[in-house]
PDB file of N, CA and C in Angstrom:
ATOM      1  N   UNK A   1      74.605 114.131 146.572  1.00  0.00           N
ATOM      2  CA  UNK A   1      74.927 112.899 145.907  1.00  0.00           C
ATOM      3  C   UNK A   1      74.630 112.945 144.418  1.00  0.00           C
ATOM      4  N   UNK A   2      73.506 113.487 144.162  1.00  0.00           N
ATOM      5  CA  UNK A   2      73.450 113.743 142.925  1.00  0.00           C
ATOM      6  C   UNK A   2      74.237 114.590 141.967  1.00  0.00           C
ATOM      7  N   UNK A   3      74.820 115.752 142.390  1.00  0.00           N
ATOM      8  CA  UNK A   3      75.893 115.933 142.204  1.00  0.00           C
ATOM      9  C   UNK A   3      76.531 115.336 141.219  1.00  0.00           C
ATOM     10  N   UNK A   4      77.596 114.773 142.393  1.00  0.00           N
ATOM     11  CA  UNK A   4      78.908 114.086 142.291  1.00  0.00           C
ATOM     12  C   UNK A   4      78.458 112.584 140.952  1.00  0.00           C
ATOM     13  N   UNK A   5      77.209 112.058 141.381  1.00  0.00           N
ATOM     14  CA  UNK A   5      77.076 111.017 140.162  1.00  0.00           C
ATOM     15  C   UNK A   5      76.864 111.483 138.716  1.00  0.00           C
ATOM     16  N   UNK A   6      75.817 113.167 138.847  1.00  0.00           N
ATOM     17  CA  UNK A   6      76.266 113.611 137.653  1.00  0.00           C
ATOM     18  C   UNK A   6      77.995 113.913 136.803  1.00  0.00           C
ATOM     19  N   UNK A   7      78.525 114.210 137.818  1.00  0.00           N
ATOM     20  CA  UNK A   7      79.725 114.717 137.648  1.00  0.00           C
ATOM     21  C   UNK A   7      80.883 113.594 136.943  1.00  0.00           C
ATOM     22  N   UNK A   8      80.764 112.048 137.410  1.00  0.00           N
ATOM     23  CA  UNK A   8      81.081 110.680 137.475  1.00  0.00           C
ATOM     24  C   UNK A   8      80.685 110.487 135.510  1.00  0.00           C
ATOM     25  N   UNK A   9      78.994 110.921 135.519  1.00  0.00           N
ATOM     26  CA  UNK A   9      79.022 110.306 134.730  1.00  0.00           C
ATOM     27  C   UNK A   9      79.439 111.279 133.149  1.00  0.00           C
ATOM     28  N   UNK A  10      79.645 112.768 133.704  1.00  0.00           N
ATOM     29  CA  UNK A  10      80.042 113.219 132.271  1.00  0.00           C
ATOM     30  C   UNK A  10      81.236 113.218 132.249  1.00  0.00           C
ATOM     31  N   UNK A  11      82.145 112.629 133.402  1.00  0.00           N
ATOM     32  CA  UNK A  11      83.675 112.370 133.044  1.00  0.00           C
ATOM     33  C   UNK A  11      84.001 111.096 132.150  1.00  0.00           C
ATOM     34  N   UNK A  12      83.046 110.238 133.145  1.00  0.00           N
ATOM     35  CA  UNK A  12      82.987 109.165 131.747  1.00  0.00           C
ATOM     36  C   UNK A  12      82.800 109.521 130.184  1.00  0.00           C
ATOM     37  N   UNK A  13      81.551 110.239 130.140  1.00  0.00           N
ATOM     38  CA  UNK A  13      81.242 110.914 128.644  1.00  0.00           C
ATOM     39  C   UNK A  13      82.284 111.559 127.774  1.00  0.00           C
ATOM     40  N   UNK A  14      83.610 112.164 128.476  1.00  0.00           N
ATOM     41  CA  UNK A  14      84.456 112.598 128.369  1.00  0.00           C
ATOM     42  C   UNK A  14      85.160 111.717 127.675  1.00  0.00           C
ATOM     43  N   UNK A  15      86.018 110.983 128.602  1.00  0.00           N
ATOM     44  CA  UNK A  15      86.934 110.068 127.975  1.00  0.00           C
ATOM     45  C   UNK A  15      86.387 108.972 126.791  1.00  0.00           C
ATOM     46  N   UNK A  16      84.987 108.767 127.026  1.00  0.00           N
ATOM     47  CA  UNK A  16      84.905 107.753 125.891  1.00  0.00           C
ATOM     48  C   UNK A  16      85.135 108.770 124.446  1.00  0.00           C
ATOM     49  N   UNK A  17      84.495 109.955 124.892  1.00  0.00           N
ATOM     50  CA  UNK A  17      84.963 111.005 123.227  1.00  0.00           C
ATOM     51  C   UNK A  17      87.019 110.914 122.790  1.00  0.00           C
ATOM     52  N   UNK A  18      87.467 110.852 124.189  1.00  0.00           N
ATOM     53  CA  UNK A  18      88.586 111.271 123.441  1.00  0.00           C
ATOM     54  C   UNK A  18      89.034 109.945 122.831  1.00  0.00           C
ATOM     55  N   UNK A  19      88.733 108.389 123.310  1.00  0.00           N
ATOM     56  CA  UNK A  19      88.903 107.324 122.855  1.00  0.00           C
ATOM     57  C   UNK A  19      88.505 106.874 121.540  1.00  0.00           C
ATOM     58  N   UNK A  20      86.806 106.993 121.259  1.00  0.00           N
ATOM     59  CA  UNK A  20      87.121 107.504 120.096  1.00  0.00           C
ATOM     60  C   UNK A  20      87.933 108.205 118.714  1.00  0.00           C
ATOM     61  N   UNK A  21      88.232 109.882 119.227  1.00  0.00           N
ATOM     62  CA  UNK A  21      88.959 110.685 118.725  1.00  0.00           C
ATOM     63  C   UNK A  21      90.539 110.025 118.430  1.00  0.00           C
ATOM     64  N   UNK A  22      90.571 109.309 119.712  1.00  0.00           N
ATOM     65  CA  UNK A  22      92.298 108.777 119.425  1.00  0.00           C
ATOM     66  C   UNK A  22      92.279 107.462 118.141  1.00  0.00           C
ATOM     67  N   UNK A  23      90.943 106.636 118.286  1.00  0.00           N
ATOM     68  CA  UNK A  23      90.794 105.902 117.177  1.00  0.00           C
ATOM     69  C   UNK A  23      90.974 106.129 116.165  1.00  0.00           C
ATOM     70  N   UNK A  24      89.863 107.163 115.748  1.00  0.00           N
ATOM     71  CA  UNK A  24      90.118 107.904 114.573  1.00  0.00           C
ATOM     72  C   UNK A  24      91.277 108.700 114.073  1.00  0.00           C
ATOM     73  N   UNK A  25      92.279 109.336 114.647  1.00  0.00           N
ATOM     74  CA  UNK A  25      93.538 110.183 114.513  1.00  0.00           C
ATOM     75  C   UNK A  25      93.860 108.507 113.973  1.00  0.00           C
ATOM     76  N   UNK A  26      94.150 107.237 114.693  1.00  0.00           N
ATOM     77  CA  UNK A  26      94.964 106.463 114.273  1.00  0.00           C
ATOM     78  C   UNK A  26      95.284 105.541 113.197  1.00  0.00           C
ATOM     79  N   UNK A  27      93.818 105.867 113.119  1.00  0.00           N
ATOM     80  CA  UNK A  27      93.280 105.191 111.879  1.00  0.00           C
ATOM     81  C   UNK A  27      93.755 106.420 110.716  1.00  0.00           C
ATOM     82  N   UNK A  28      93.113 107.455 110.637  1.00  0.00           N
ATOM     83  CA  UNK A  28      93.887 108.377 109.574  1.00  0.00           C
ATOM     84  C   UNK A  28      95.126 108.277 109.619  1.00  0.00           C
ATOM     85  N   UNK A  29      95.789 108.391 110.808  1.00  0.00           N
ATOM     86  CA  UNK A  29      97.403 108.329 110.231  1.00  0.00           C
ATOM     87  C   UNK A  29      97.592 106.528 109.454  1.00  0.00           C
ATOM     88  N   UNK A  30      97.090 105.719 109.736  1.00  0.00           N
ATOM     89  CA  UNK A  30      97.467 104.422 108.656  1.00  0.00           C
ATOM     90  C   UNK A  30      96.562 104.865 107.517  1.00  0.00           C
ATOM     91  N   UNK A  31      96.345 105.339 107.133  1.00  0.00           N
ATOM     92  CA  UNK A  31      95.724 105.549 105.832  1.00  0.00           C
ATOM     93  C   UNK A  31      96.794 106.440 104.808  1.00  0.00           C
ATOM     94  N   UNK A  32      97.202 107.344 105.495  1.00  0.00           N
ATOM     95  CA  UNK A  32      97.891 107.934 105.209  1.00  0.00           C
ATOM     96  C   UNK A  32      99.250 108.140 104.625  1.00  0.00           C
ATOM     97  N   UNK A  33     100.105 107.009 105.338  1.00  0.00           N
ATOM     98  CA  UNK A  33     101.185 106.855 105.793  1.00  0.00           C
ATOM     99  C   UNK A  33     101.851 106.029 104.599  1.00  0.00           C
ATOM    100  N   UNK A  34     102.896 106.433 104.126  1.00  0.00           N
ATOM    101  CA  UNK A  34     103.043 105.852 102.969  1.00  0.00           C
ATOM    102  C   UNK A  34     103.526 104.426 103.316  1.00  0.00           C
ATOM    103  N   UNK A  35     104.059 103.958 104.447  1.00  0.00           N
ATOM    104  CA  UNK A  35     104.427 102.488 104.982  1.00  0.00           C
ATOM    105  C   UNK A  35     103.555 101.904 105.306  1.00  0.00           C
ATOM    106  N   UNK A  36     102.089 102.353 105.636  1.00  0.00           N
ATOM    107  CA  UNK A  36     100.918 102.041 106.343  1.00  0.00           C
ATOM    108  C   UNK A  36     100.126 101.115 105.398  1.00  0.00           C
ATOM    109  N   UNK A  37      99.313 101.362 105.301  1.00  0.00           N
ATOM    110  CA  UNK A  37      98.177 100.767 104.375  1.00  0.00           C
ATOM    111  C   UNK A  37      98.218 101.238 103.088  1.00  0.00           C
ATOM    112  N   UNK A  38      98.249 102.566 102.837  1.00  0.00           N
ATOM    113  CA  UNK A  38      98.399 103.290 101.602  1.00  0.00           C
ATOM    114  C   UNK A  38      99.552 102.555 100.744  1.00  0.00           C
ATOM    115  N   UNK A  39     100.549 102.448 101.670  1.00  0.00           N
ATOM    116  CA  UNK A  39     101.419 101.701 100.778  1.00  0.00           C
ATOM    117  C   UNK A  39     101.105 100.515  99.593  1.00  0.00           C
ATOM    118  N   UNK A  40     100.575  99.872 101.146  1.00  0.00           N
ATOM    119  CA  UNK A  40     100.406  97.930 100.536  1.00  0.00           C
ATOM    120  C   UNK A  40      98.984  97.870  99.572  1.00  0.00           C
ATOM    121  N   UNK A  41      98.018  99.238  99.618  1.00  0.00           N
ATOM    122  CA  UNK A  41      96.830  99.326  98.576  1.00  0.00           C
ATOM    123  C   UNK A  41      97.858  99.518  97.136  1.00  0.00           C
ATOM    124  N   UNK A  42      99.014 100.318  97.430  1.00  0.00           N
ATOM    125  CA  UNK A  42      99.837 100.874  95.979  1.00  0.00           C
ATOM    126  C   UNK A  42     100.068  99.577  95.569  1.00  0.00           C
ATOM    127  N   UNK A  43     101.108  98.567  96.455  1.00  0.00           N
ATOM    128  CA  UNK A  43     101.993  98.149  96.016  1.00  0.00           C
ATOM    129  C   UNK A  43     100.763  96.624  95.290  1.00  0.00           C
ATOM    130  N   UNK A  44      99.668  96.523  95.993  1.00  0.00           N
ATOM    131  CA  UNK A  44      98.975  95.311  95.294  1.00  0.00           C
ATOM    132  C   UNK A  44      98.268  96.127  94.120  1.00  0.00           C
ATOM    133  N   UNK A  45      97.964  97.408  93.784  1.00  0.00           N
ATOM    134  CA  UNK A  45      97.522  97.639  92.736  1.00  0.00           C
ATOM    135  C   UNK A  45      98.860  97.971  91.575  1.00  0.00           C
ATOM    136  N   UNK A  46      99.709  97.740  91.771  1.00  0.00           N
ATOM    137  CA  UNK A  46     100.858  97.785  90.921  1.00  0.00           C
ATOM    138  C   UNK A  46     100.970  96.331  90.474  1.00  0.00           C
ATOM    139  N   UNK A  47     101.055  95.579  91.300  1.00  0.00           N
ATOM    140  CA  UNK A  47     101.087  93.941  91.117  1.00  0.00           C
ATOM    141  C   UNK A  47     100.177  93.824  90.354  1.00  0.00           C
ATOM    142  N   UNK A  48      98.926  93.947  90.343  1.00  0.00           N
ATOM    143  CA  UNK A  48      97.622  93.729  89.750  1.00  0.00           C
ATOM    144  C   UNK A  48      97.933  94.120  88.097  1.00  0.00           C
ATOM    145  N   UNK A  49      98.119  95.585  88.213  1.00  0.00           N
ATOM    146  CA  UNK A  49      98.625  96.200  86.977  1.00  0.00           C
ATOM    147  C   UNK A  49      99.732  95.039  85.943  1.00  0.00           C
ATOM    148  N   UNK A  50     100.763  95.127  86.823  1.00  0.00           N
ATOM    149  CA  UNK A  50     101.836  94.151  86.373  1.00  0.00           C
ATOM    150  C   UNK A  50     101.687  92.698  85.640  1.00  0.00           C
ATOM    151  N   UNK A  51     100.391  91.951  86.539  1.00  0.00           N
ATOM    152  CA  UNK A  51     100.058  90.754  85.878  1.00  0.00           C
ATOM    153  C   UNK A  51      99.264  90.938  85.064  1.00  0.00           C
ATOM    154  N   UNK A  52      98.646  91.771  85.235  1.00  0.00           N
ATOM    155  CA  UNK A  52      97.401  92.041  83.829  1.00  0.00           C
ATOM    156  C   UNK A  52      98.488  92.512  82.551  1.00  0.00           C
ATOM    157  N   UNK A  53      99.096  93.327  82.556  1.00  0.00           N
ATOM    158  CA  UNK A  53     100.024  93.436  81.518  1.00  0.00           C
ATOM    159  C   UNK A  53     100.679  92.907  81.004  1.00  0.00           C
ATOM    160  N   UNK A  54     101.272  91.673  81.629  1.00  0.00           N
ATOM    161  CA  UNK A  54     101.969  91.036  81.410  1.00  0.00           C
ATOM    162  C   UNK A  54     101.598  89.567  80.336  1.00  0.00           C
ATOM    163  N   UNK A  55     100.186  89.344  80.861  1.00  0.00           N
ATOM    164  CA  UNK A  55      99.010  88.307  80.590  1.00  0.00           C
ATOM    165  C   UNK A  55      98.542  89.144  79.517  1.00  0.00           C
ATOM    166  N   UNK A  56      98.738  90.517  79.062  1.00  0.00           N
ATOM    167  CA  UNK A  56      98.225  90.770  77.929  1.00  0.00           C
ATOM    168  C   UNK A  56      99.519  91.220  76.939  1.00  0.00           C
ATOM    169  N   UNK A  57     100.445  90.830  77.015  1.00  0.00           N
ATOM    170  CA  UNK A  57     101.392  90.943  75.869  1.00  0.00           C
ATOM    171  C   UNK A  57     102.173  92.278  76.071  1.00  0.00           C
ATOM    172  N   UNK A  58     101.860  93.290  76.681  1.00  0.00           N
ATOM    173  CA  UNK A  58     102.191  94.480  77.106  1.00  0.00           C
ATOM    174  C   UNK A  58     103.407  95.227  78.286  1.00  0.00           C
ATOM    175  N   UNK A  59     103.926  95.991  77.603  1.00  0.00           N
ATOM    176  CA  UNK A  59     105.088  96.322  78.589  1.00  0.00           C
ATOM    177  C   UNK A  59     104.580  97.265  79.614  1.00  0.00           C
ATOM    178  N   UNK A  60     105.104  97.705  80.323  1.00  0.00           N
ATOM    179  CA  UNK A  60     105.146  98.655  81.627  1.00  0.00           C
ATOM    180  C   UNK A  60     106.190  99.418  81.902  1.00  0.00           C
ATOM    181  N   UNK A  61     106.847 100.004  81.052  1.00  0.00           N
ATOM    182  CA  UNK A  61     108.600 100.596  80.977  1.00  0.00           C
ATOM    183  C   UNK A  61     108.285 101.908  80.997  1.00  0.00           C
ATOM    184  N   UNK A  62     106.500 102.704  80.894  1.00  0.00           N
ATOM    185  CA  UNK A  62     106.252 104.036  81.506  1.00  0.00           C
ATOM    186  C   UNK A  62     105.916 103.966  82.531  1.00  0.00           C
ATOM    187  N   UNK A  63     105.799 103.654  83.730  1.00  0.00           N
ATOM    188  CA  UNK A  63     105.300 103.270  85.100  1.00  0.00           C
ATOM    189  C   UNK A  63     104.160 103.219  85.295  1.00  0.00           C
ATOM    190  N   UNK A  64     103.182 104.652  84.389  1.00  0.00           N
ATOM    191  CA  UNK A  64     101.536 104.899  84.809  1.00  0.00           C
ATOM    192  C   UNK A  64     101.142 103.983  83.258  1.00  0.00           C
ATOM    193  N   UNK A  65     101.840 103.415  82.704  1.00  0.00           N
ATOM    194  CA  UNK A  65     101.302 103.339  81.574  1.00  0.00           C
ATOM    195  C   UNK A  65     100.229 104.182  80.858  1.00  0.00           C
ATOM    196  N   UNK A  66     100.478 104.853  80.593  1.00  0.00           N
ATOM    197  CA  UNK A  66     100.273 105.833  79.675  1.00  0.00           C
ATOM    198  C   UNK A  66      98.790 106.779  80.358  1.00  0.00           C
ATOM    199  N   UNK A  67      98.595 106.232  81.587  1.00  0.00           N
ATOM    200  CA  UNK A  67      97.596 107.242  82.394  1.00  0.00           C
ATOM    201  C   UNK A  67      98.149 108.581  83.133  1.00  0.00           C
ATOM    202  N   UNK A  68      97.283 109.477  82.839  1.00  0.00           N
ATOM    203  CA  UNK A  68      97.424 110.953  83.826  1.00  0.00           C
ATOM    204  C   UNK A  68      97.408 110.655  84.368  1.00  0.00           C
ATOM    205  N   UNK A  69      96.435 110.091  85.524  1.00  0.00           N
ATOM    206  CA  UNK A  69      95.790 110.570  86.729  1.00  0.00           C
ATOM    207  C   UNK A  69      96.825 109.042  87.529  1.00  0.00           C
ATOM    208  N   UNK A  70      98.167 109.067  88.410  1.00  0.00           N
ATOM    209  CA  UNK A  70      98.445 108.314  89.176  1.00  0.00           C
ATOM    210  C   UNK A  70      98.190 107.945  90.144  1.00  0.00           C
ATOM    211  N   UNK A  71      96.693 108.978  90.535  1.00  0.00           N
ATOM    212  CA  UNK A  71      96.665 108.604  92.101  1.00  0.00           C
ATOM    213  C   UNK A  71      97.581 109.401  93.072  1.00  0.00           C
ATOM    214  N   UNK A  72      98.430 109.613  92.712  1.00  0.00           N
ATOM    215  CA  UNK A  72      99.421 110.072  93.868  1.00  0.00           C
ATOM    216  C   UNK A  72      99.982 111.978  93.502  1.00  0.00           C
ATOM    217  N   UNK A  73      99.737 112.438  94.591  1.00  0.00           N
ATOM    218  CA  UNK A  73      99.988 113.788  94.342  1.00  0.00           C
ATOM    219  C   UNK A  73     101.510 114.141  94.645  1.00  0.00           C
TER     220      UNK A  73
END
């Protein structure tokens, strides 16, 4: 009997890892994903950009405004 309840309980131990694991894969892929989250972080820090520029007299007709580093590889 002891056994089999050991056996019970590292199958359990099992699946809760891969449940986890599947969390996490799913969560990286929305991070990732340019429709996902990554997107809508771009598209409100573009907005952000946009009204601040706009509220300061300033155009935006280079896209990064005049920064190297876009963030995006």
């Amino acid at each position: 009997m002891k056994v089999m309840r050991y056996l019970e309980q590292k199958a359990q131990g099992m699946v809760e890892y891969a449940l986890i694991l599947a969390f996490v894969v799913g969560i990286a892929v929305a991070l990732t994903s340019s429709s996902g989250i990554k997107g809508a972080i771009e598209q409100t820090f573009t907005n952000v950009t946009n009204t601040l520029n706009s509220a300061n007299g300033t155009s935006t007709s280079g896209g990064n405004n005049g920064n190297a580093n876009t963030g995006s590889n």
